[in-house]
PDB file of N, CA and C in Angstrom:
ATOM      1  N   UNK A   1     110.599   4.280 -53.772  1.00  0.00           N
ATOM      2  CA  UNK A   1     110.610   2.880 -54.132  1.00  0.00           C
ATOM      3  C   UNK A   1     110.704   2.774 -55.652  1.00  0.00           C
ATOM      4  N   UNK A   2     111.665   2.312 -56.265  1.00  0.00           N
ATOM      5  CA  UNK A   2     111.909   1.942 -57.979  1.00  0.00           C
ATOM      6  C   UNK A   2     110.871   0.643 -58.285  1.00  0.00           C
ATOM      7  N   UNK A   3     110.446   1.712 -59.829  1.00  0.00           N
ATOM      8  CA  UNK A   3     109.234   0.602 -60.395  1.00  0.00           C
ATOM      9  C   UNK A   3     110.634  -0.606 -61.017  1.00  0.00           C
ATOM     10  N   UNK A   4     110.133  -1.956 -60.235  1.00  0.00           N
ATOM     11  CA  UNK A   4     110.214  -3.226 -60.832  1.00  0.00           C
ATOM     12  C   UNK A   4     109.877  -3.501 -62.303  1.00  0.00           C
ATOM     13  N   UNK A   5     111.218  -3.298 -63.428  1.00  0.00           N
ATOM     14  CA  UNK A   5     110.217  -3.744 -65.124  1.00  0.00           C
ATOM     15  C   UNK A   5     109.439  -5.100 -64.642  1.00  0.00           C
ATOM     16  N   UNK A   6     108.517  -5.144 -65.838  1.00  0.00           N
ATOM     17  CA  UNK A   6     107.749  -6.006 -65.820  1.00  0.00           C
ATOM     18  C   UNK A   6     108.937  -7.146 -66.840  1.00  0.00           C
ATOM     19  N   UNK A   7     108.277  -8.597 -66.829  1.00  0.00           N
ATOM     20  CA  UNK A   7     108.501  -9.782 -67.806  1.00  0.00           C
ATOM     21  C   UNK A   7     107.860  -9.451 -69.094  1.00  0.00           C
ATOM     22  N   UNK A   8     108.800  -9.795 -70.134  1.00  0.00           N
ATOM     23  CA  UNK A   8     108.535  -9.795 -72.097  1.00  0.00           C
ATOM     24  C   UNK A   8     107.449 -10.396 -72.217  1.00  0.00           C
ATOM     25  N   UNK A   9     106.941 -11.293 -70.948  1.00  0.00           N
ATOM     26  CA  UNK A   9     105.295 -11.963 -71.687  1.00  0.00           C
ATOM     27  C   UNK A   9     104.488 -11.839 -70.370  1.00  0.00           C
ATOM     28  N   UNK A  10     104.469 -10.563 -69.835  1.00  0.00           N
ATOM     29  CA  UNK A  10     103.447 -10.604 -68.423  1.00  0.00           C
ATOM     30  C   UNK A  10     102.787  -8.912 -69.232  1.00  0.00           C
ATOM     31  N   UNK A  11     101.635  -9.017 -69.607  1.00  0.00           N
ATOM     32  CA  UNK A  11     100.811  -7.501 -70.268  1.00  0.00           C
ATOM     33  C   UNK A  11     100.334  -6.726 -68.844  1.00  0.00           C
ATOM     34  N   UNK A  12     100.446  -5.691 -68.557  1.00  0.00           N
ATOM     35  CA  UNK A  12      99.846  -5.163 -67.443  1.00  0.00           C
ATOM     36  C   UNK A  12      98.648  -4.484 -67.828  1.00  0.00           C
ATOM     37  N   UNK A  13      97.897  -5.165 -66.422  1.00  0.00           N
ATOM     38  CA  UNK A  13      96.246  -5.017 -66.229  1.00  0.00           C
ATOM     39  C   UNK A  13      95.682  -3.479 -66.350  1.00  0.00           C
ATOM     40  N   UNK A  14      94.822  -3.248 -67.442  1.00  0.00           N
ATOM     41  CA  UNK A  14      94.494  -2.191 -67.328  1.00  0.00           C
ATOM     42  C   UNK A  14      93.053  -1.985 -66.948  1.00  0.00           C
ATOM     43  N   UNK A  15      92.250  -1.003 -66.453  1.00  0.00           N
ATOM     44  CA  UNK A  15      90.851  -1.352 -65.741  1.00  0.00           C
ATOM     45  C   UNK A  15      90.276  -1.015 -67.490  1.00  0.00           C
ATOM     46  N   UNK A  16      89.091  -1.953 -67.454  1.00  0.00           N
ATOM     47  CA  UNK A  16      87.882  -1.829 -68.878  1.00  0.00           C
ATOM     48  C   UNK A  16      87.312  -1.129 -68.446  1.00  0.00           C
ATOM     49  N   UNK A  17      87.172   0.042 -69.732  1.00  0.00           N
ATOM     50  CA  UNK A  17      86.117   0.980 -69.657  1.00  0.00           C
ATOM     51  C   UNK A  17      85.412   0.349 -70.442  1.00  0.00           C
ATOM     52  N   UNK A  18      84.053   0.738 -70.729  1.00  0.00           N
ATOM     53  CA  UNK A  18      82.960   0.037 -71.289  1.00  0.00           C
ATOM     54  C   UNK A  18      82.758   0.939 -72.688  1.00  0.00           C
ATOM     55  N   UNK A  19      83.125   0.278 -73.725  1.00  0.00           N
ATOM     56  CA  UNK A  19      82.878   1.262 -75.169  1.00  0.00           C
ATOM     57  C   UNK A  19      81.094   1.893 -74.969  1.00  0.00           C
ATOM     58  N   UNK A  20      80.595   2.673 -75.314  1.00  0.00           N
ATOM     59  CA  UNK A  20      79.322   3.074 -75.592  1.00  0.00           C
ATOM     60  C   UNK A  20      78.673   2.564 -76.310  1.00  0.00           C
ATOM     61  N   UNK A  21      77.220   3.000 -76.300  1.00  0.00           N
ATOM     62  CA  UNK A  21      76.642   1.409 -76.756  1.00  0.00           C
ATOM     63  C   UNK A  21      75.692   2.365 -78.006  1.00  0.00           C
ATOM     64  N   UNK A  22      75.585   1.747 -79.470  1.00  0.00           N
ATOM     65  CA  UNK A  22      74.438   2.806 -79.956  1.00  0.00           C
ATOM     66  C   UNK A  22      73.218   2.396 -79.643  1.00  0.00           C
ATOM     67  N   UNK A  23      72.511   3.174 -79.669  1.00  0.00           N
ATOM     68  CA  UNK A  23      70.654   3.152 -79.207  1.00  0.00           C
ATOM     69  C   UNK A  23      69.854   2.178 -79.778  1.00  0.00           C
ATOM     70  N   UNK A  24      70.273   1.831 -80.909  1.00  0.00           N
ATOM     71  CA  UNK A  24      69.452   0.519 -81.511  1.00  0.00           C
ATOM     72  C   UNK A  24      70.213  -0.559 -80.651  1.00  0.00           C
ATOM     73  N   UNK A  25      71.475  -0.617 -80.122  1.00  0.00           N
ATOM     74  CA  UNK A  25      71.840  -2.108 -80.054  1.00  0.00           C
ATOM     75  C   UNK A  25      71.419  -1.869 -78.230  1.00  0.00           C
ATOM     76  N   UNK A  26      70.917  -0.910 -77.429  1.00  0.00           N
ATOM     77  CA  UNK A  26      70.468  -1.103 -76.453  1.00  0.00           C
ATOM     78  C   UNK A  26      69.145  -1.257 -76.457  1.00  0.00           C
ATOM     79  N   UNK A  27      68.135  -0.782 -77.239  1.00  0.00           N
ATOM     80  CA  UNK A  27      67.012  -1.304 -77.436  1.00  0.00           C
ATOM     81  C   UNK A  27      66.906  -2.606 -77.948  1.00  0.00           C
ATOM     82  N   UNK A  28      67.593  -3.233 -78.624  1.00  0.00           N
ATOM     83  CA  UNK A  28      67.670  -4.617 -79.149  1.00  0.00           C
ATOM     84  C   UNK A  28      67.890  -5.643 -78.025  1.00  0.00           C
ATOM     85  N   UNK A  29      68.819  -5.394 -77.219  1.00  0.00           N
ATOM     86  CA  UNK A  29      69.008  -5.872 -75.576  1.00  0.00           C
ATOM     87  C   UNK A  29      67.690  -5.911 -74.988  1.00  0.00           C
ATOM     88  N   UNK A  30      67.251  -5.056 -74.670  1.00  0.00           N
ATOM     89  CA  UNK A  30      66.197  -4.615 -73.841  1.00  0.00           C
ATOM     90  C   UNK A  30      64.759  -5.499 -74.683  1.00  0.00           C
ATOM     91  N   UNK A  31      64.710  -5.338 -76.078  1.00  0.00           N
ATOM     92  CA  UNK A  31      64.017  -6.197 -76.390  1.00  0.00           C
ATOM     93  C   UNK A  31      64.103  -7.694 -76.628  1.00  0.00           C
ATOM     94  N   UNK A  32      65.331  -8.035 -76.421  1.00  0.00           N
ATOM     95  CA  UNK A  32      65.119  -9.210 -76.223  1.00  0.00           C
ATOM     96  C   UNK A  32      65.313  -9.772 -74.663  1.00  0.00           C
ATOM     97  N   UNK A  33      65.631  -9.469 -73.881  1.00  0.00           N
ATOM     98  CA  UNK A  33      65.655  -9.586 -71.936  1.00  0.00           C
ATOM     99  C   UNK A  33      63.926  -9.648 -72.047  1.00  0.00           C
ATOM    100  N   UNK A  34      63.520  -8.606 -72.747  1.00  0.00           N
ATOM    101  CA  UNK A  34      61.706  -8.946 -72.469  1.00  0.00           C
ATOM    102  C   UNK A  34      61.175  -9.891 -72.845  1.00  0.00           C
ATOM    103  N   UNK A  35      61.887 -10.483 -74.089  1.00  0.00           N
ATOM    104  CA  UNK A  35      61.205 -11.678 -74.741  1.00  0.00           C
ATOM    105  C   UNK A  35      60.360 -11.344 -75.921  1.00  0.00           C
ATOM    106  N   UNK A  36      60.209  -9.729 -76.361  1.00  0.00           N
ATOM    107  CA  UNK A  36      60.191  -9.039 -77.377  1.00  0.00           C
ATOM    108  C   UNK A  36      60.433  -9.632 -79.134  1.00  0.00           C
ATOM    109  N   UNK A  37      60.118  -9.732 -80.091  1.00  0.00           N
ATOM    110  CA  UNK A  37      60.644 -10.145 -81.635  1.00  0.00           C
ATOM    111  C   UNK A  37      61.188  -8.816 -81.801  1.00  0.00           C
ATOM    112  N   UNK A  38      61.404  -8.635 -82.857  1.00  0.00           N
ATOM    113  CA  UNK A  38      62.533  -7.528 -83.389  1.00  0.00           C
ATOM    114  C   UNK A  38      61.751  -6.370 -84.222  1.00  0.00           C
ATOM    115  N   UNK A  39      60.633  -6.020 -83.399  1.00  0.00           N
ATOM    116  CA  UNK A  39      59.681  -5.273 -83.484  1.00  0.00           C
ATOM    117  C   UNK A  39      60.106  -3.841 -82.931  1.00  0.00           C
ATOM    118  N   UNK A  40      59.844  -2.674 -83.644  1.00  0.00           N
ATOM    119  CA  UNK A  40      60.117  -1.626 -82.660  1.00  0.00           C
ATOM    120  C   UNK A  40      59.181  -1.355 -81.075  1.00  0.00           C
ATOM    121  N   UNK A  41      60.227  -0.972 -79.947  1.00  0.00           N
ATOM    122  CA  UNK A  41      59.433  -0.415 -78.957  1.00  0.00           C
ATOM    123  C   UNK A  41      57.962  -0.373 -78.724  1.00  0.00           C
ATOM    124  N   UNK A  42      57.658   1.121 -79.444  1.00  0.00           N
ATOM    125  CA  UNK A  42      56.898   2.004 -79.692  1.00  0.00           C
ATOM    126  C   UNK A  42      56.559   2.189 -81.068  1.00  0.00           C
ATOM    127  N   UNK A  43      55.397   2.209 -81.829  1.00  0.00           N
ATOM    128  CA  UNK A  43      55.320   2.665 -82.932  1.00  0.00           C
ATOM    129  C   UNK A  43      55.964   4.063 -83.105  1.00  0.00           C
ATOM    130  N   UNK A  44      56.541   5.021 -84.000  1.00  0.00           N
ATOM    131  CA  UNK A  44      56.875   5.876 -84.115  1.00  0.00           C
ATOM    132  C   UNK A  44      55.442   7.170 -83.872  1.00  0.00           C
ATOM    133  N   UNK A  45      56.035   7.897 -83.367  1.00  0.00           N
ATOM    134  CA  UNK A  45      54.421   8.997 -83.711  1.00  0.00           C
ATOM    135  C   UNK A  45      54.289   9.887 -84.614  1.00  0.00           C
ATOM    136  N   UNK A  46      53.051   9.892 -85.197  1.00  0.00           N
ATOM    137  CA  UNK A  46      52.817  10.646 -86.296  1.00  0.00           C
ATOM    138  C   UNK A  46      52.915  12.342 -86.525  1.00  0.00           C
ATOM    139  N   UNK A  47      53.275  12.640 -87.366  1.00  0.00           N
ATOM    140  CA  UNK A  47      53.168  14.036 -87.485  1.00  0.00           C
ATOM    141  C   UNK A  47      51.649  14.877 -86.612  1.00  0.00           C
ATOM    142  N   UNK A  48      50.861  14.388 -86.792  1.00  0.00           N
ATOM    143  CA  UNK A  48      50.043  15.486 -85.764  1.00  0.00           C
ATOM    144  C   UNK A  48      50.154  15.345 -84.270  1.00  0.00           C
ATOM    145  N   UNK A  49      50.143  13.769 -84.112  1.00  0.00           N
ATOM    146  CA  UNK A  49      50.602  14.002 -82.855  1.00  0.00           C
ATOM    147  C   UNK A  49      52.040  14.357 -82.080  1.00  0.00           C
ATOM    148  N   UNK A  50      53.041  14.601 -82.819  1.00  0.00           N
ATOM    149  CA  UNK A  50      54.158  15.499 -82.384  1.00  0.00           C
ATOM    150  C   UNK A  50      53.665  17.039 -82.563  1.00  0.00           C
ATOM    151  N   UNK A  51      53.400  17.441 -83.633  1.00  0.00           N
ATOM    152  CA  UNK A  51      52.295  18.858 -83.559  1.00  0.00           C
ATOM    153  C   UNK A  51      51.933  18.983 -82.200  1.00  0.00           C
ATOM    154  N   UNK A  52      50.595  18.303 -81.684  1.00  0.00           N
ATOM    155  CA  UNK A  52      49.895  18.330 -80.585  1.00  0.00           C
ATOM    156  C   UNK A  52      50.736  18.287 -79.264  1.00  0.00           C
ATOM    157  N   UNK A  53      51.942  17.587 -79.348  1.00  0.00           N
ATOM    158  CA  UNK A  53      52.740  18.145 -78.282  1.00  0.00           C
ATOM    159  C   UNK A  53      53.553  19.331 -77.891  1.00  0.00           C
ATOM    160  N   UNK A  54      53.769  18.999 -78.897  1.00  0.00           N
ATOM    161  CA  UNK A  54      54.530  20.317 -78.855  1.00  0.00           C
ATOM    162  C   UNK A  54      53.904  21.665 -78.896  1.00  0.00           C
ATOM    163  N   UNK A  55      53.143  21.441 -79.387  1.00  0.00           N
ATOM    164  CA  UNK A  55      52.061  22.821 -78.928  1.00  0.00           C
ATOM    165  C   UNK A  55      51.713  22.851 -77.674  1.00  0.00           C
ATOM    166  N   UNK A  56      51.458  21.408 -77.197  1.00  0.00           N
ATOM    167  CA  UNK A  56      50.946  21.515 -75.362  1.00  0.00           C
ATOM    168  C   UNK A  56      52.283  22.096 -74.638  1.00  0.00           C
ATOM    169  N   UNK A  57      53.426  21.674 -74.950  1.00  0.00           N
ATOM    170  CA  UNK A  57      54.484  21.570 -74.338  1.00  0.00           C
ATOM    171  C   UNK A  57      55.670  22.690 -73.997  1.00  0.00           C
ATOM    172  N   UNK A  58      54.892  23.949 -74.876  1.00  0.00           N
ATOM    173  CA  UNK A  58      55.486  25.051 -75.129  1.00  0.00           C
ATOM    174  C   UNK A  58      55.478  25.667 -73.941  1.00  0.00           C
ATOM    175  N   UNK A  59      57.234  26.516 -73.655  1.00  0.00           N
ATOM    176  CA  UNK A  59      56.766  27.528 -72.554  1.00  0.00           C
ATOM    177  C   UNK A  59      58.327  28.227 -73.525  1.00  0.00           C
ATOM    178  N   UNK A  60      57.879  29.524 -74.167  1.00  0.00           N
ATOM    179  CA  UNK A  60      58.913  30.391 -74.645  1.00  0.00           C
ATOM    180  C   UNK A  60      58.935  31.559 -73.710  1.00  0.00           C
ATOM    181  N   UNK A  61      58.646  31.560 -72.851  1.00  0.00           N
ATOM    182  CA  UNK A  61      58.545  33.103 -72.193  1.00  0.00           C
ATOM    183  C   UNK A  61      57.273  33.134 -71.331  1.00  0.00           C
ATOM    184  N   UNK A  62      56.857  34.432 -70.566  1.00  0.00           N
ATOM    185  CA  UNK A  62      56.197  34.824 -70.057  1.00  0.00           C
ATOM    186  C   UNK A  62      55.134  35.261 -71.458  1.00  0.00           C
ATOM    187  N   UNK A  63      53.883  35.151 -71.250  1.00  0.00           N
ATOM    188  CA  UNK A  63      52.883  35.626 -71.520  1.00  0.00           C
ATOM    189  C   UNK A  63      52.291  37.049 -71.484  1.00  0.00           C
ATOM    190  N   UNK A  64      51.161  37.408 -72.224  1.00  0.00           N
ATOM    191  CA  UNK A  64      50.717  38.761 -72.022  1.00  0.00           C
ATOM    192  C   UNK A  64      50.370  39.022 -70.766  1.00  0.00           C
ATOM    193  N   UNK A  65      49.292  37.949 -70.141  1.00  0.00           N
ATOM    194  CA  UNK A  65      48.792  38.384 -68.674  1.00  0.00           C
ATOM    195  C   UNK A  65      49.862  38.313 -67.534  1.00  0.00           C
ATOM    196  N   UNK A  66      51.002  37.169 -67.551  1.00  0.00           N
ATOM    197  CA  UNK A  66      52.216  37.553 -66.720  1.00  0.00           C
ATOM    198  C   UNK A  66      52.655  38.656 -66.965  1.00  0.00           C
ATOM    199  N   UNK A  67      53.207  39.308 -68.135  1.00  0.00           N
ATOM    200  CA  UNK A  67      53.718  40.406 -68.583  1.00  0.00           C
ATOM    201  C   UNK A  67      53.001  41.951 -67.485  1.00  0.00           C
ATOM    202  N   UNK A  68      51.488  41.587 -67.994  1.00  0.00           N
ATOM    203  CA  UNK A  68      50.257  42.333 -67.245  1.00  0.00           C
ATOM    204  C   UNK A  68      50.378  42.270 -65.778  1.00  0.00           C
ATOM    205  N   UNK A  69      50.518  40.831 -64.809  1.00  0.00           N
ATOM    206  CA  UNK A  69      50.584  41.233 -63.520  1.00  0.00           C
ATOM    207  C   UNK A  69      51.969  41.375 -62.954  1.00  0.00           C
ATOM    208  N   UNK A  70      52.928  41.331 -63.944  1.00  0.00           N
ATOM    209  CA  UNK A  70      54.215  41.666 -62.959  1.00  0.00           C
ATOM    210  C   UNK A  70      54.456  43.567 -63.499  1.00  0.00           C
ATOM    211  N   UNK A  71      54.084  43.702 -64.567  1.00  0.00           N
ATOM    212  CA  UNK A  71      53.951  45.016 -64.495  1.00  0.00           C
ATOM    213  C   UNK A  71      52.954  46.137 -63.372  1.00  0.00           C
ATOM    214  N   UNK A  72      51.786  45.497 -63.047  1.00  0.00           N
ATOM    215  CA  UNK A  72      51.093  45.660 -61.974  1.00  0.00           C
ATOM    216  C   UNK A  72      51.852  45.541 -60.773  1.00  0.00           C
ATOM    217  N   UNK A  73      52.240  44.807 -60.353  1.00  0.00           N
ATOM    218  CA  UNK A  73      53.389  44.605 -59.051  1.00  0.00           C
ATOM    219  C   UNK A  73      54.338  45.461 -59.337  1.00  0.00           C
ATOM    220  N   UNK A  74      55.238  45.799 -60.206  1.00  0.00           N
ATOM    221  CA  UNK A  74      56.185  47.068 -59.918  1.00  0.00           C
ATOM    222  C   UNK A  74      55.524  48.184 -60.046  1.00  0.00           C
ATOM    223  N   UNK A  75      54.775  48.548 -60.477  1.00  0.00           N
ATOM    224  CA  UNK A  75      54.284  49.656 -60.180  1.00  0.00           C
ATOM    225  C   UNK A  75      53.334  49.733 -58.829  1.00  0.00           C
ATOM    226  N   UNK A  76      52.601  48.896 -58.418  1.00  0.00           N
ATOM    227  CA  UNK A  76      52.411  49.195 -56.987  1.00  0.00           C
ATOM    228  C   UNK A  76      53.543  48.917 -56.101  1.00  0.00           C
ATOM    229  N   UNK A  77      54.679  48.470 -56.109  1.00  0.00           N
ATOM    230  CA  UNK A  77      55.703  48.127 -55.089  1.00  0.00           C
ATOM    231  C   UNK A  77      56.563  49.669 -55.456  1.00  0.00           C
ATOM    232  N   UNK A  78      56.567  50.193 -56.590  1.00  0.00           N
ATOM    233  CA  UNK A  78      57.122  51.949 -56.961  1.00  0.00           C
ATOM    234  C   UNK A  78      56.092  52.527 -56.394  1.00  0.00           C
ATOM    235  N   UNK A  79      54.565  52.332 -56.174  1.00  0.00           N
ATOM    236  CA  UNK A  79      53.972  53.118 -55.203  1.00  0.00           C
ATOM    237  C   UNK A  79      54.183  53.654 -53.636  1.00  0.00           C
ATOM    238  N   UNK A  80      54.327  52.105 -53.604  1.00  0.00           N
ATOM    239  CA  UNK A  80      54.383  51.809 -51.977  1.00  0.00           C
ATOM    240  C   UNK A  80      55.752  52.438 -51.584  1.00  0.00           C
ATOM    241  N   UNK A  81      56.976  52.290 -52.384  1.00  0.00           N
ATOM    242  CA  UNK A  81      58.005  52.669 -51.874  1.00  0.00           C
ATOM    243  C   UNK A  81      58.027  54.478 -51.703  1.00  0.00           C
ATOM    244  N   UNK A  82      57.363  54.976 -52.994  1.00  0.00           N
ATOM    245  CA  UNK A  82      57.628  56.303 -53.307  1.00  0.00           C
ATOM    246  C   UNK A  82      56.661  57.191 -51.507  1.00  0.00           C
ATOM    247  N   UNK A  83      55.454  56.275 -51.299  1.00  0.00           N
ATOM    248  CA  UNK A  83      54.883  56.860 -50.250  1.00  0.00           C
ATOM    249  C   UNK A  83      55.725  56.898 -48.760  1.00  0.00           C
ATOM    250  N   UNK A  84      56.813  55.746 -49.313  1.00  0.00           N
ATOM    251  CA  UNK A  84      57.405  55.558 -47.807  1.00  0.00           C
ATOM    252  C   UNK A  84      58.595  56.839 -47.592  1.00  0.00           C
ATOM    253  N   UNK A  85      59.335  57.249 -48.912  1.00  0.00           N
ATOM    254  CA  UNK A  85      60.497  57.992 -48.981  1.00  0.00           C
ATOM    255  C   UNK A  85      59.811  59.320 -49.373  1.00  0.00           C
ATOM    256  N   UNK A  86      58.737  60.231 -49.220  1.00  0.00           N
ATOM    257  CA  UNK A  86      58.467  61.071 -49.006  1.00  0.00           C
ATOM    258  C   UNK A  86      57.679  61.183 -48.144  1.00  0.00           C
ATOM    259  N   UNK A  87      57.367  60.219 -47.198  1.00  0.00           N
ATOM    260  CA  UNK A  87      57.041  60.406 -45.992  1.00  0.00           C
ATOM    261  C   UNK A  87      57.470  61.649 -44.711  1.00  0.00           C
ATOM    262  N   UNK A  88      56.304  61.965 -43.870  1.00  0.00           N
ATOM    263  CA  UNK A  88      57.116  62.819 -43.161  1.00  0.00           C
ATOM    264  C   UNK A  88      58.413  62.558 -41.942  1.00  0.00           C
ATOM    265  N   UNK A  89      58.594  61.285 -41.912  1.00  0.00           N
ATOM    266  CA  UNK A  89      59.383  60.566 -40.907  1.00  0.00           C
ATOM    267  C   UNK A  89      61.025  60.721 -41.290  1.00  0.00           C
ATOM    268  N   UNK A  90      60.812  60.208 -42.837  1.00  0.00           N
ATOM    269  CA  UNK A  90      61.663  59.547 -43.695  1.00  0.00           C
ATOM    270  C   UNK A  90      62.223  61.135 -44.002  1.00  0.00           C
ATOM    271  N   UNK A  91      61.908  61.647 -44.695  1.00  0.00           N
ATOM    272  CA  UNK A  91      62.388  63.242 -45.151  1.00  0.00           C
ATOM    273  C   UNK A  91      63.139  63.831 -44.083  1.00  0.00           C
ATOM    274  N   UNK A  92      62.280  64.256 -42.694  1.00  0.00           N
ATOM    275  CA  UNK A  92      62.929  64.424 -41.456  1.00  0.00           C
ATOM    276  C   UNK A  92      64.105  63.904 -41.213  1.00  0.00           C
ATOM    277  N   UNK A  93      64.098  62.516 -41.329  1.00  0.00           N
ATOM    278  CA  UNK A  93      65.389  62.191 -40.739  1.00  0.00           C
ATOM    279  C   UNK A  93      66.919  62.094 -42.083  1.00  0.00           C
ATOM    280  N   UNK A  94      65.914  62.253 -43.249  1.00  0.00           N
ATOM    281  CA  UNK A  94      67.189  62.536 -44.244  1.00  0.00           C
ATOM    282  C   UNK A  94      67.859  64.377 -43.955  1.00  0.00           C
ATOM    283  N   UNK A  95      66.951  65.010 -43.202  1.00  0.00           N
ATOM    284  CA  UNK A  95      67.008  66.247 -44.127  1.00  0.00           C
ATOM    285  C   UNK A  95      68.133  66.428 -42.287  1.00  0.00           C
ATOM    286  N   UNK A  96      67.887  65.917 -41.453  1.00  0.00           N
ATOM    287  CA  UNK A  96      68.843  65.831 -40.016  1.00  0.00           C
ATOM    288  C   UNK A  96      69.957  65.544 -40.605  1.00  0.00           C
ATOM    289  N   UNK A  97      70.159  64.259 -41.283  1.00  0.00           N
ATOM    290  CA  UNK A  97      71.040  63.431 -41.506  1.00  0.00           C
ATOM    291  C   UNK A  97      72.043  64.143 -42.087  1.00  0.00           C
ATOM    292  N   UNK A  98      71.718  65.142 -43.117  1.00  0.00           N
ATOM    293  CA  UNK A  98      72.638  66.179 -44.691  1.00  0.00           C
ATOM    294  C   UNK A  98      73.132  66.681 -43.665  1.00  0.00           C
ATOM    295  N   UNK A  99      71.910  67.979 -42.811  1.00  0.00           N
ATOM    296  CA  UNK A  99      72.446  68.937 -41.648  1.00  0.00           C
ATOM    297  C   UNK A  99      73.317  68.480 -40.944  1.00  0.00           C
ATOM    298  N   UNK A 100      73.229  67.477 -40.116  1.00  0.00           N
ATOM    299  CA  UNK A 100      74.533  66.969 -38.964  1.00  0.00           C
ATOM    300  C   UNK A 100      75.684  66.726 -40.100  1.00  0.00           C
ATOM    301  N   UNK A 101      75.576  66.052 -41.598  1.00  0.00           N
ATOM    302  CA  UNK A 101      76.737  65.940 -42.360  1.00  0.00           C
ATOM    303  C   UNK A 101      77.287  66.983 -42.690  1.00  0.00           C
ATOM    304  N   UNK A 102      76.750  67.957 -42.629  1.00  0.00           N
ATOM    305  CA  UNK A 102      77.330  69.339 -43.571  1.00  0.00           C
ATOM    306  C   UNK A 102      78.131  70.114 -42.010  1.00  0.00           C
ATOM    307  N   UNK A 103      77.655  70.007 -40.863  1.00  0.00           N
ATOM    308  CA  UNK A 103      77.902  70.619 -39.931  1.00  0.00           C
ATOM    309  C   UNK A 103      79.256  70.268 -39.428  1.00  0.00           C
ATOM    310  N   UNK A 104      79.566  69.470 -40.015  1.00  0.00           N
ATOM    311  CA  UNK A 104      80.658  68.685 -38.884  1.00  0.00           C
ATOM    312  C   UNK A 104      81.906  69.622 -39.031  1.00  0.00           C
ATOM    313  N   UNK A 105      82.847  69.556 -38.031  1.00  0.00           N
ATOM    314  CA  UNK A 105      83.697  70.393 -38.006  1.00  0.00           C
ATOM    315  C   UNK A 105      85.189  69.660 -37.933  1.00  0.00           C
ATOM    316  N   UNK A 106      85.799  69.854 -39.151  1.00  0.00           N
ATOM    317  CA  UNK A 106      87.143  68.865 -39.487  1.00  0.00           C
ATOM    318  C   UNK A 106      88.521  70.182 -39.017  1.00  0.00           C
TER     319      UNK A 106
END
């Protein structure tokens, strides 16, 4: 189907995107929908109390005592395993396993 030109004075419809808005002029909205004066929000917070959060708020890593019980867990889970693979079950059936491999006749 051939596009139809348009008419010298008909503009074609394009959909509005919405420009972005900066942060003061959406707080300024918002304060005035509340019925707000042109007061900030929130007072700003002071240097110790951003300190104090951010100290609460910290997680850089694992810790000494995590460090401490996951090192505890691999080494008992390297226990547990090492008792299972020199077991007398486990050995037996590796040491069948080589023999029937080595035996085979090609």
């Amino acid at each position: 189907m051939p596009l139809i030109p348009l008419p010298p004075n008909v503009v074609p419809l394009r959909p509005r995107v919405p420009k972005p808005r900066p942060l003061a002029t959406v707080l300024a909205w918002r304060r005035s929908v509340a019925g707000i004066p042109d007061a900030p929000p929130f007072p700003p917070p002071t240097r110790p109390v951003v300190t104090r959060l951010r100290a609460v708020h910290t997680d850089d890593g694992m810790s000494t005592a995590e460090y401490a019980i996951g090192t505890l867990a691999a080494a008992a889970f390297a226990a547990v395993l090492y008792g299972v693979v020199t077991g007398d079950s486990v050995v037996g059936a590796l040491t069948a396993l080589v023999q029937r491999a080595l035996s085979v006749n090609i």
